[in-house]
PDB file of N, CA and C in Angstrom:
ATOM      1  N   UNK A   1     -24.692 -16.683 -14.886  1.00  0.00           N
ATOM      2  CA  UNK A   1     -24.018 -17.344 -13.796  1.00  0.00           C
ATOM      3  C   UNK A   1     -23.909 -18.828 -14.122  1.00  0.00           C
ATOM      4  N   UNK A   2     -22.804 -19.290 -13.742  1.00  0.00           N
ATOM      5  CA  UNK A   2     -22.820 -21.030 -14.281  1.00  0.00           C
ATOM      6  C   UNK A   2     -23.108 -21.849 -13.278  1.00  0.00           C
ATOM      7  N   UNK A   3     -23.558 -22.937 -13.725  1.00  0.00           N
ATOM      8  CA  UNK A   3     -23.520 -23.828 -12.262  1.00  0.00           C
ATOM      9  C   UNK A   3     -22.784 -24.098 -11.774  1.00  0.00           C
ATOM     10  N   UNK A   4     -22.794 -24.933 -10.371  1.00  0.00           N
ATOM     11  CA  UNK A   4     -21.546 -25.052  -9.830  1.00  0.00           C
ATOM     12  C   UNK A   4     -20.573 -26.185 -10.322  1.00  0.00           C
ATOM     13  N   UNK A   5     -19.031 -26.102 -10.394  1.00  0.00           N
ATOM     14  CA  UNK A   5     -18.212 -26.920 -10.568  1.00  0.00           C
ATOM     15  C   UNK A   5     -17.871 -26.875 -12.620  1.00  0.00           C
ATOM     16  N   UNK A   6     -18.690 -25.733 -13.017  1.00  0.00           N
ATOM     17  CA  UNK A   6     -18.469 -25.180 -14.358  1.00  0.00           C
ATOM     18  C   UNK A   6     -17.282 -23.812 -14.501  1.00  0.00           C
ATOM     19  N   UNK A   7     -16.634 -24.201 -15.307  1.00  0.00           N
ATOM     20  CA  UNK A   7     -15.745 -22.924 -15.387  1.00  0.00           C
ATOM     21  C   UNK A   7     -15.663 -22.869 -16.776  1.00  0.00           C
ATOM     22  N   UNK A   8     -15.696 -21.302 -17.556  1.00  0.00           N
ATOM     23  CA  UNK A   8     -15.253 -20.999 -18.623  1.00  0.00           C
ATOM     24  C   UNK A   8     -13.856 -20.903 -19.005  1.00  0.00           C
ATOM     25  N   UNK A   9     -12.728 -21.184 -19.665  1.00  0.00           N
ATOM     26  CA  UNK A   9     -11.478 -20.963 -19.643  1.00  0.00           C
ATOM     27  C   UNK A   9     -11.551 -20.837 -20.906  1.00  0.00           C
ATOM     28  N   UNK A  10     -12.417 -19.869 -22.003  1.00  0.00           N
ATOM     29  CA  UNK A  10     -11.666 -19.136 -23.242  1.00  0.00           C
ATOM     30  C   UNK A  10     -13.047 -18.138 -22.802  1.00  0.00           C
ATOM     31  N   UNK A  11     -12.101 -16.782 -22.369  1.00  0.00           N
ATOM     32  CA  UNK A  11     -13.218 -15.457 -22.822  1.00  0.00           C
ATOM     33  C   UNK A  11     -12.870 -14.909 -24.486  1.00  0.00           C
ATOM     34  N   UNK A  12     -13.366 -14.847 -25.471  1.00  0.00           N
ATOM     35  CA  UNK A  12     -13.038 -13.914 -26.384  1.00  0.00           C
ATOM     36  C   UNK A  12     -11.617 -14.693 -26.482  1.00  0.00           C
ATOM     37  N   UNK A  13     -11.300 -15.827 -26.760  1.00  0.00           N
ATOM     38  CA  UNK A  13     -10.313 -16.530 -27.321  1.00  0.00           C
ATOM     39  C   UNK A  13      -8.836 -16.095 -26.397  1.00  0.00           C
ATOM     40  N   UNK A  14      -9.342 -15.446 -24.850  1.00  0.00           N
ATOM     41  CA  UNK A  14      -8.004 -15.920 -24.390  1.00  0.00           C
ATOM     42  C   UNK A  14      -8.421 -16.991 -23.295  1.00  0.00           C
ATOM     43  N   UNK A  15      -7.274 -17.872 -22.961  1.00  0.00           N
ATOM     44  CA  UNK A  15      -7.487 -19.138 -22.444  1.00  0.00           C
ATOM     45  C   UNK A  15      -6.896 -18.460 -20.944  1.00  0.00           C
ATOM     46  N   UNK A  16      -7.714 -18.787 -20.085  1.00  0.00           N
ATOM     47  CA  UNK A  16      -7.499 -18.370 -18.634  1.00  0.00           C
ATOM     48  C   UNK A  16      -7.551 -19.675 -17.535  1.00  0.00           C
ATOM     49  N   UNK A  17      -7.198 -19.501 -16.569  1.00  0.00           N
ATOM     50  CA  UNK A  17      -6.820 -21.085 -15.587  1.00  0.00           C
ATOM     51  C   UNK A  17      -7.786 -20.590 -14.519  1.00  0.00           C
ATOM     52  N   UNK A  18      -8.310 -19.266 -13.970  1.00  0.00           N
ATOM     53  CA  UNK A  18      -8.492 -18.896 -13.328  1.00  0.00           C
ATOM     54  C   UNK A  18      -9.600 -17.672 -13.321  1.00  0.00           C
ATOM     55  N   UNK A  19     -10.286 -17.129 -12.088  1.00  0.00           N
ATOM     56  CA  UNK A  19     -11.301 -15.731 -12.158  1.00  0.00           C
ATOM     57  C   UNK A  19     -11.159 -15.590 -11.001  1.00  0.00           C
ATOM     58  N   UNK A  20     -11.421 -14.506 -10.733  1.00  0.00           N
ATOM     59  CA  UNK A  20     -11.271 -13.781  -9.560  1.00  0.00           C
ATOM     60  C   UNK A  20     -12.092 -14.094  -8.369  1.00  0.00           C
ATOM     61  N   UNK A  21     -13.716 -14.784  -8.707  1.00  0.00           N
ATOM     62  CA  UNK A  21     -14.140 -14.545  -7.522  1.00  0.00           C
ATOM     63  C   UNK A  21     -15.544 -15.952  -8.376  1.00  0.00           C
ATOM     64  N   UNK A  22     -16.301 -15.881  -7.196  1.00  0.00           N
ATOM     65  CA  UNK A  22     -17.536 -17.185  -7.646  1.00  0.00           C
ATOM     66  C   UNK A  22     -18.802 -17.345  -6.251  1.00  0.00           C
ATOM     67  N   UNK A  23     -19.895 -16.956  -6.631  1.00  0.00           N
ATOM     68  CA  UNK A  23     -20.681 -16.736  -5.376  1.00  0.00           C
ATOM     69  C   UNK A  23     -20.926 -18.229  -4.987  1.00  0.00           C
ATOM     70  N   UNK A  24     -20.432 -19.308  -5.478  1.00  0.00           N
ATOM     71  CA  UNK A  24     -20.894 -20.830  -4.499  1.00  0.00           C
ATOM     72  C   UNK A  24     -19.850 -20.816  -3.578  1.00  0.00           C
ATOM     73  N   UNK A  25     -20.157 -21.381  -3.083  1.00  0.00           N
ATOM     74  CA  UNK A  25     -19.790 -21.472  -1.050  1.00  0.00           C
ATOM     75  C   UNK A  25     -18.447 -21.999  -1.442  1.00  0.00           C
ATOM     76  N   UNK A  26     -18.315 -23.427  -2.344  1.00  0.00           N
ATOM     77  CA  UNK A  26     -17.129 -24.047  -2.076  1.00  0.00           C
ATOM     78  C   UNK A  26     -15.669 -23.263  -2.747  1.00  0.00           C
ATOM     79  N   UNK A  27     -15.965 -22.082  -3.745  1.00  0.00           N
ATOM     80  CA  UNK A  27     -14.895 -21.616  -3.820  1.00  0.00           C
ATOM     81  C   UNK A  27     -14.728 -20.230  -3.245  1.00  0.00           C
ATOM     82  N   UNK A  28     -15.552 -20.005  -1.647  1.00  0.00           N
ATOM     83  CA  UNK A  28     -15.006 -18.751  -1.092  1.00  0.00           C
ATOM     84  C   UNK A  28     -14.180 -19.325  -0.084  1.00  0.00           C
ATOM     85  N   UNK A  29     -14.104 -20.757   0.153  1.00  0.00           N
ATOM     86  CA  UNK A  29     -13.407 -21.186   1.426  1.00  0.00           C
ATOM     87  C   UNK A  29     -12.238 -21.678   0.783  1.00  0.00           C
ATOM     88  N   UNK A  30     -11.234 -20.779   1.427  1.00  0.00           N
ATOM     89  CA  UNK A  30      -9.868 -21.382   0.359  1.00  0.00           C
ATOM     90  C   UNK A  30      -9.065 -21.633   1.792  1.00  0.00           C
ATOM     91  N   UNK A  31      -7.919 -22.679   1.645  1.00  0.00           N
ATOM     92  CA  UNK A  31      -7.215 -22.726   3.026  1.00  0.00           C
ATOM     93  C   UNK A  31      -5.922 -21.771   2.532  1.00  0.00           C
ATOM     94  N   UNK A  32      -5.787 -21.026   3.657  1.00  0.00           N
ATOM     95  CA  UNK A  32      -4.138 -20.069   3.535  1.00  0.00           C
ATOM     96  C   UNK A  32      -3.163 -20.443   4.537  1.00  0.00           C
ATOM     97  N   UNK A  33      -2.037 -21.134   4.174  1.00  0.00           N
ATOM     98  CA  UNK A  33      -0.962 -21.694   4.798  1.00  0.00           C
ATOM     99  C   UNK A  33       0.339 -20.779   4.900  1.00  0.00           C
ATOM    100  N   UNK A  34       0.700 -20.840   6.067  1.00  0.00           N
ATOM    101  CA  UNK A  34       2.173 -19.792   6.293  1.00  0.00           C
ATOM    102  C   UNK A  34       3.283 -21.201   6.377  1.00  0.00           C
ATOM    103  N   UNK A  35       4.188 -20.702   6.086  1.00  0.00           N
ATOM    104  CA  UNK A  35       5.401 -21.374   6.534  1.00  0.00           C
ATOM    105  C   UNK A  35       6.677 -21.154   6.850  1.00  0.00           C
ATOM    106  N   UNK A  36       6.518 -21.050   7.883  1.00  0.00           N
ATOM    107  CA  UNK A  36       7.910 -20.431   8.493  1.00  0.00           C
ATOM    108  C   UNK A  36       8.496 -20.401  10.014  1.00  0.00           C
ATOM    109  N   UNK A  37       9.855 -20.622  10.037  1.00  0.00           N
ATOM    110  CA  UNK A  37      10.482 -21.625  10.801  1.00  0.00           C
ATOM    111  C   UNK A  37      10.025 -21.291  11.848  1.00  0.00           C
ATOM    112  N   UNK A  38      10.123 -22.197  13.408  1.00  0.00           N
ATOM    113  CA  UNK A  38       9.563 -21.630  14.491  1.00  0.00           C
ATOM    114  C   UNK A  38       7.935 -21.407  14.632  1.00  0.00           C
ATOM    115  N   UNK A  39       7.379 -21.707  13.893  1.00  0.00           N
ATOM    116  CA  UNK A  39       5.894 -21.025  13.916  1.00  0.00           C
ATOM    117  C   UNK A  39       5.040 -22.204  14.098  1.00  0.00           C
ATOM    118  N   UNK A  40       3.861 -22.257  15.156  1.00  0.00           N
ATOM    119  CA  UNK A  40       2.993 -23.130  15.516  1.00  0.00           C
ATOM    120  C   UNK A  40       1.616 -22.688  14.332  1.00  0.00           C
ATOM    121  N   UNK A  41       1.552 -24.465  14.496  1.00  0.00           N
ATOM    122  CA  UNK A  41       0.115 -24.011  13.402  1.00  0.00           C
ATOM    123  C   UNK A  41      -1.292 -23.847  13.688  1.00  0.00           C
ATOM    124  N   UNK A  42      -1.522 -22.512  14.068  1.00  0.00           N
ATOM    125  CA  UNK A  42      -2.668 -21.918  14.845  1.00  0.00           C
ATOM    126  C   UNK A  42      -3.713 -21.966  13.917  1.00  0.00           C
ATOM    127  N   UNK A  43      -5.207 -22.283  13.981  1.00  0.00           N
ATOM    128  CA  UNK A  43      -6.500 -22.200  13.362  1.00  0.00           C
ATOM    129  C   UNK A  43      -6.849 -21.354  13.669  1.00  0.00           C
ATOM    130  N   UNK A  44      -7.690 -20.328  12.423  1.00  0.00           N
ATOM    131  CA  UNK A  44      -8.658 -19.591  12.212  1.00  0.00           C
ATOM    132  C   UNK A  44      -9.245 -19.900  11.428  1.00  0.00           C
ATOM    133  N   UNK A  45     -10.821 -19.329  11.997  1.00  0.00           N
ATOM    134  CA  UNK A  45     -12.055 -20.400  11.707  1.00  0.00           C
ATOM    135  C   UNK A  45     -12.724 -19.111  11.156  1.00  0.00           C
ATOM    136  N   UNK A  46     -11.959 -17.819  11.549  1.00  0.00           N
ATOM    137  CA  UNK A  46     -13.434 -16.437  11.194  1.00  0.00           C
ATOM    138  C   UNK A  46     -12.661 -15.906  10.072  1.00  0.00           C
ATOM    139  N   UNK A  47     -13.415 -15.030   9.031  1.00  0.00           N
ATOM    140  CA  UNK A  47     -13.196 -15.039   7.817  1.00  0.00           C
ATOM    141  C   UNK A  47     -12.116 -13.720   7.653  1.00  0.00           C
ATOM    142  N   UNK A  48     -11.490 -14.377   6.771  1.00  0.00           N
ATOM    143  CA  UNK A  48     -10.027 -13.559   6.357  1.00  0.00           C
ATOM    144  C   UNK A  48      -9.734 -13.043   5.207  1.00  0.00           C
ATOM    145  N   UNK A  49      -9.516 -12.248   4.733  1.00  0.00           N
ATOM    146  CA  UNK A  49      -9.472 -11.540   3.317  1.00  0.00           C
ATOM    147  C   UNK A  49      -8.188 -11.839   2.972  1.00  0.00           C
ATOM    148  N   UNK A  50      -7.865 -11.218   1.575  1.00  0.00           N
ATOM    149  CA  UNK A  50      -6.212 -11.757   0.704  1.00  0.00           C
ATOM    150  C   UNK A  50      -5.316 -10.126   1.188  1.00  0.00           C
ATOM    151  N   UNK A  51      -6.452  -9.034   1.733  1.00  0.00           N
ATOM    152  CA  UNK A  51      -5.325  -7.896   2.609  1.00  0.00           C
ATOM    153  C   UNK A  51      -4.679  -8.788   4.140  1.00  0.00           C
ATOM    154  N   UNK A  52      -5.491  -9.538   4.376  1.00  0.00           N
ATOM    155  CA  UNK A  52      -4.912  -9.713   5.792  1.00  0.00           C
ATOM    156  C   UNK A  52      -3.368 -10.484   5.655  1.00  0.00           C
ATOM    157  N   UNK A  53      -3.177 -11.387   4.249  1.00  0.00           N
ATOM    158  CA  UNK A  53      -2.486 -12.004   3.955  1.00  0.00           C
ATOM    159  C   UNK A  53      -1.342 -10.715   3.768  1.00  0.00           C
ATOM    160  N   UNK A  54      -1.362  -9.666   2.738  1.00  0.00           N
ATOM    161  CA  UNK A  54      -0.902  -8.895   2.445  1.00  0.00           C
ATOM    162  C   UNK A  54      -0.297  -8.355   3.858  1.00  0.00           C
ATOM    163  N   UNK A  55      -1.137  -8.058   5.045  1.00  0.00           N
ATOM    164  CA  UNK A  55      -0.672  -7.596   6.236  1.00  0.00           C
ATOM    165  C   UNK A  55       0.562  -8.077   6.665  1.00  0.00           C
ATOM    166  N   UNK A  56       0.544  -9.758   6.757  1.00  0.00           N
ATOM    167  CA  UNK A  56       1.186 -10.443   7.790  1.00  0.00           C
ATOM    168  C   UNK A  56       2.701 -10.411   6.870  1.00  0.00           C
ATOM    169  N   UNK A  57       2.947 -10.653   5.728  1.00  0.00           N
ATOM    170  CA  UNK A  57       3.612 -10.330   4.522  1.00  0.00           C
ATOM    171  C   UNK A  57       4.821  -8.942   4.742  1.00  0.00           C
ATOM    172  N   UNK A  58       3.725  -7.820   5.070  1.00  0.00           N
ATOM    173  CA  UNK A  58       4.477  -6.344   5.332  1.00  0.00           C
ATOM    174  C   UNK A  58       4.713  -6.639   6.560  1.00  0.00           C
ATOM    175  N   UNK A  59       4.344  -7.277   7.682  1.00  0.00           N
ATOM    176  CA  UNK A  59       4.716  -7.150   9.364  1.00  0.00           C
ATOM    177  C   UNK A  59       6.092  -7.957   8.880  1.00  0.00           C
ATOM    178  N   UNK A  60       6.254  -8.857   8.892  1.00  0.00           N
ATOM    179  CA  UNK A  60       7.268  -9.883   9.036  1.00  0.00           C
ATOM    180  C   UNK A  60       8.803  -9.584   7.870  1.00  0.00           C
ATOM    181  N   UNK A  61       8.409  -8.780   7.230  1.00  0.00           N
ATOM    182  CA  UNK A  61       9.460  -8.210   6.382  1.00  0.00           C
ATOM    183  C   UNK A  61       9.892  -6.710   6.935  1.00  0.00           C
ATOM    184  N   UNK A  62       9.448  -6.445   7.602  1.00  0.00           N
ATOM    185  CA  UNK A  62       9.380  -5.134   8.093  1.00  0.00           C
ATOM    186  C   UNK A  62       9.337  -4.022   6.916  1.00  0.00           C
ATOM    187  N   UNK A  63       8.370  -4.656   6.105  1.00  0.00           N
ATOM    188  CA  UNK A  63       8.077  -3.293   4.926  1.00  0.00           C
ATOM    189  C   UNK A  63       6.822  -2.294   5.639  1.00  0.00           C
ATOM    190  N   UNK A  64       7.165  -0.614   5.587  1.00  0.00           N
ATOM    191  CA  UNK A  64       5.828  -0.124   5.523  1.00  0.00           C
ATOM    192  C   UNK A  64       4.392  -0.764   4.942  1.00  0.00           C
ATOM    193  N   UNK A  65       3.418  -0.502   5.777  1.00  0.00           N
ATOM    194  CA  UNK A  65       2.486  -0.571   5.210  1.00  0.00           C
ATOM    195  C   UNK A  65       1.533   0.479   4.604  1.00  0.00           C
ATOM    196  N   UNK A  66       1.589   0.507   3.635  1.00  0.00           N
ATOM    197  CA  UNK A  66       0.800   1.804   2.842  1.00  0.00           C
ATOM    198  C   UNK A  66      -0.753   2.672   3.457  1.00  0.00           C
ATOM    199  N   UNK A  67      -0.446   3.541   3.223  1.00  0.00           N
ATOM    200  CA  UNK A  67      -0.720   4.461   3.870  1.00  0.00           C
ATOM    201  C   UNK A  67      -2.411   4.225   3.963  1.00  0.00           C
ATOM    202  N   UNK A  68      -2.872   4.029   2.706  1.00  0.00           N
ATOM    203  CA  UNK A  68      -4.348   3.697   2.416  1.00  0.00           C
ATOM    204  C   UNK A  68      -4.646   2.088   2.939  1.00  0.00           C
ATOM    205  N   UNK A  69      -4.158   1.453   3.581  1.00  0.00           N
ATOM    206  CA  UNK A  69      -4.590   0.001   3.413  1.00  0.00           C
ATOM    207  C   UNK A  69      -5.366   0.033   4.685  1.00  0.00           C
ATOM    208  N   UNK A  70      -6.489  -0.420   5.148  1.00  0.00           N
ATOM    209  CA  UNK A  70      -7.086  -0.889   6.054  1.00  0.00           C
ATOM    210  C   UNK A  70      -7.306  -1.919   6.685  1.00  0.00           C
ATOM    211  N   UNK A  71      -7.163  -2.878   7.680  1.00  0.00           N
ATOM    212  CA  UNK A  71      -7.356  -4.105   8.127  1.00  0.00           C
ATOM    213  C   UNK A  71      -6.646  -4.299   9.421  1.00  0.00           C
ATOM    214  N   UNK A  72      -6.849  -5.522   9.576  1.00  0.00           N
ATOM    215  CA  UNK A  72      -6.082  -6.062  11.029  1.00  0.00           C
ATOM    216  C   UNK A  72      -5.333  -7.103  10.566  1.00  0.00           C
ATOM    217  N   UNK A  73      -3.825  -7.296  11.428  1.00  0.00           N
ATOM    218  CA  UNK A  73      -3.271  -8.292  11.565  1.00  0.00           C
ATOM    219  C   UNK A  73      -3.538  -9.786  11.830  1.00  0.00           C
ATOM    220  N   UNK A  74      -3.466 -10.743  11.435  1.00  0.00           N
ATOM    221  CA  UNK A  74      -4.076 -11.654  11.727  1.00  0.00           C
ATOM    222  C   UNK A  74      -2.833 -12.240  12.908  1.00  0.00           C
ATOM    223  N   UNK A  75      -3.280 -11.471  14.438  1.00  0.00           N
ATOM    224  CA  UNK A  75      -1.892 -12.029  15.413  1.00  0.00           C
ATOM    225  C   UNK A  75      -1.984 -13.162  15.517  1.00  0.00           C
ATOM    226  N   UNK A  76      -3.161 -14.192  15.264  1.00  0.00           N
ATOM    227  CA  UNK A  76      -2.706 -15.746  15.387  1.00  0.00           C
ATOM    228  C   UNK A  76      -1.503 -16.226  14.933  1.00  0.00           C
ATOM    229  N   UNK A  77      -1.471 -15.986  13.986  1.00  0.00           N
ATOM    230  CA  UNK A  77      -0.251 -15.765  12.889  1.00  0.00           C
ATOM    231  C   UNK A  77       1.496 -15.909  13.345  1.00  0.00           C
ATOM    232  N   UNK A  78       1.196 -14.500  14.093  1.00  0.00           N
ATOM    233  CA  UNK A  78       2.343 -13.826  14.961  1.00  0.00           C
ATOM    234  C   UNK A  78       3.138 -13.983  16.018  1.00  0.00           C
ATOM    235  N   UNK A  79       1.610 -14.734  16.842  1.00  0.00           N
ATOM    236  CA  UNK A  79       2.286 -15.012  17.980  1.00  0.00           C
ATOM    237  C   UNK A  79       2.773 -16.339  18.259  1.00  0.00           C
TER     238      UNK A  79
END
């Protein structure tokens, strides 16, 4: 595990910008911004996953949402 504010960017000689995930605090709090016309900019403070993002994504396009996906809408969002 590295300390914090350390990142590796060559595994096995490929050069990466990025990883998926990091147990220190400051990179689980990421801010997620919508933008789109008409829409007030509502705060949420309780924790949100990258499906909920995926949710609001399929509501507003009016794509199905797959059959296996689980979660809630984030209606702050919405309304």
């Amino acid at each position: 595990m590295l300390d914090p504010y350390w990142f590796i960017n060559d595994f096995d000689g490929l050069t990466v910008a990025t990883t998926h995930d990091s147990h220190w605090k400051y990179n689980q709090h990421v801010p997620v911004i919508f933008v789109i016309n008409s829409l007030e900019a509502p705060k949420i403070y309780r924790r949100v996953e990258t499906v909920n993002v995926a949710y609001i994504l399929w509501y507003y396009h009016s794509i199905k949402i797959p059959s296996r996906a689980s979660c809630t809408l984030l209606m702050e969002v919405l309304e």
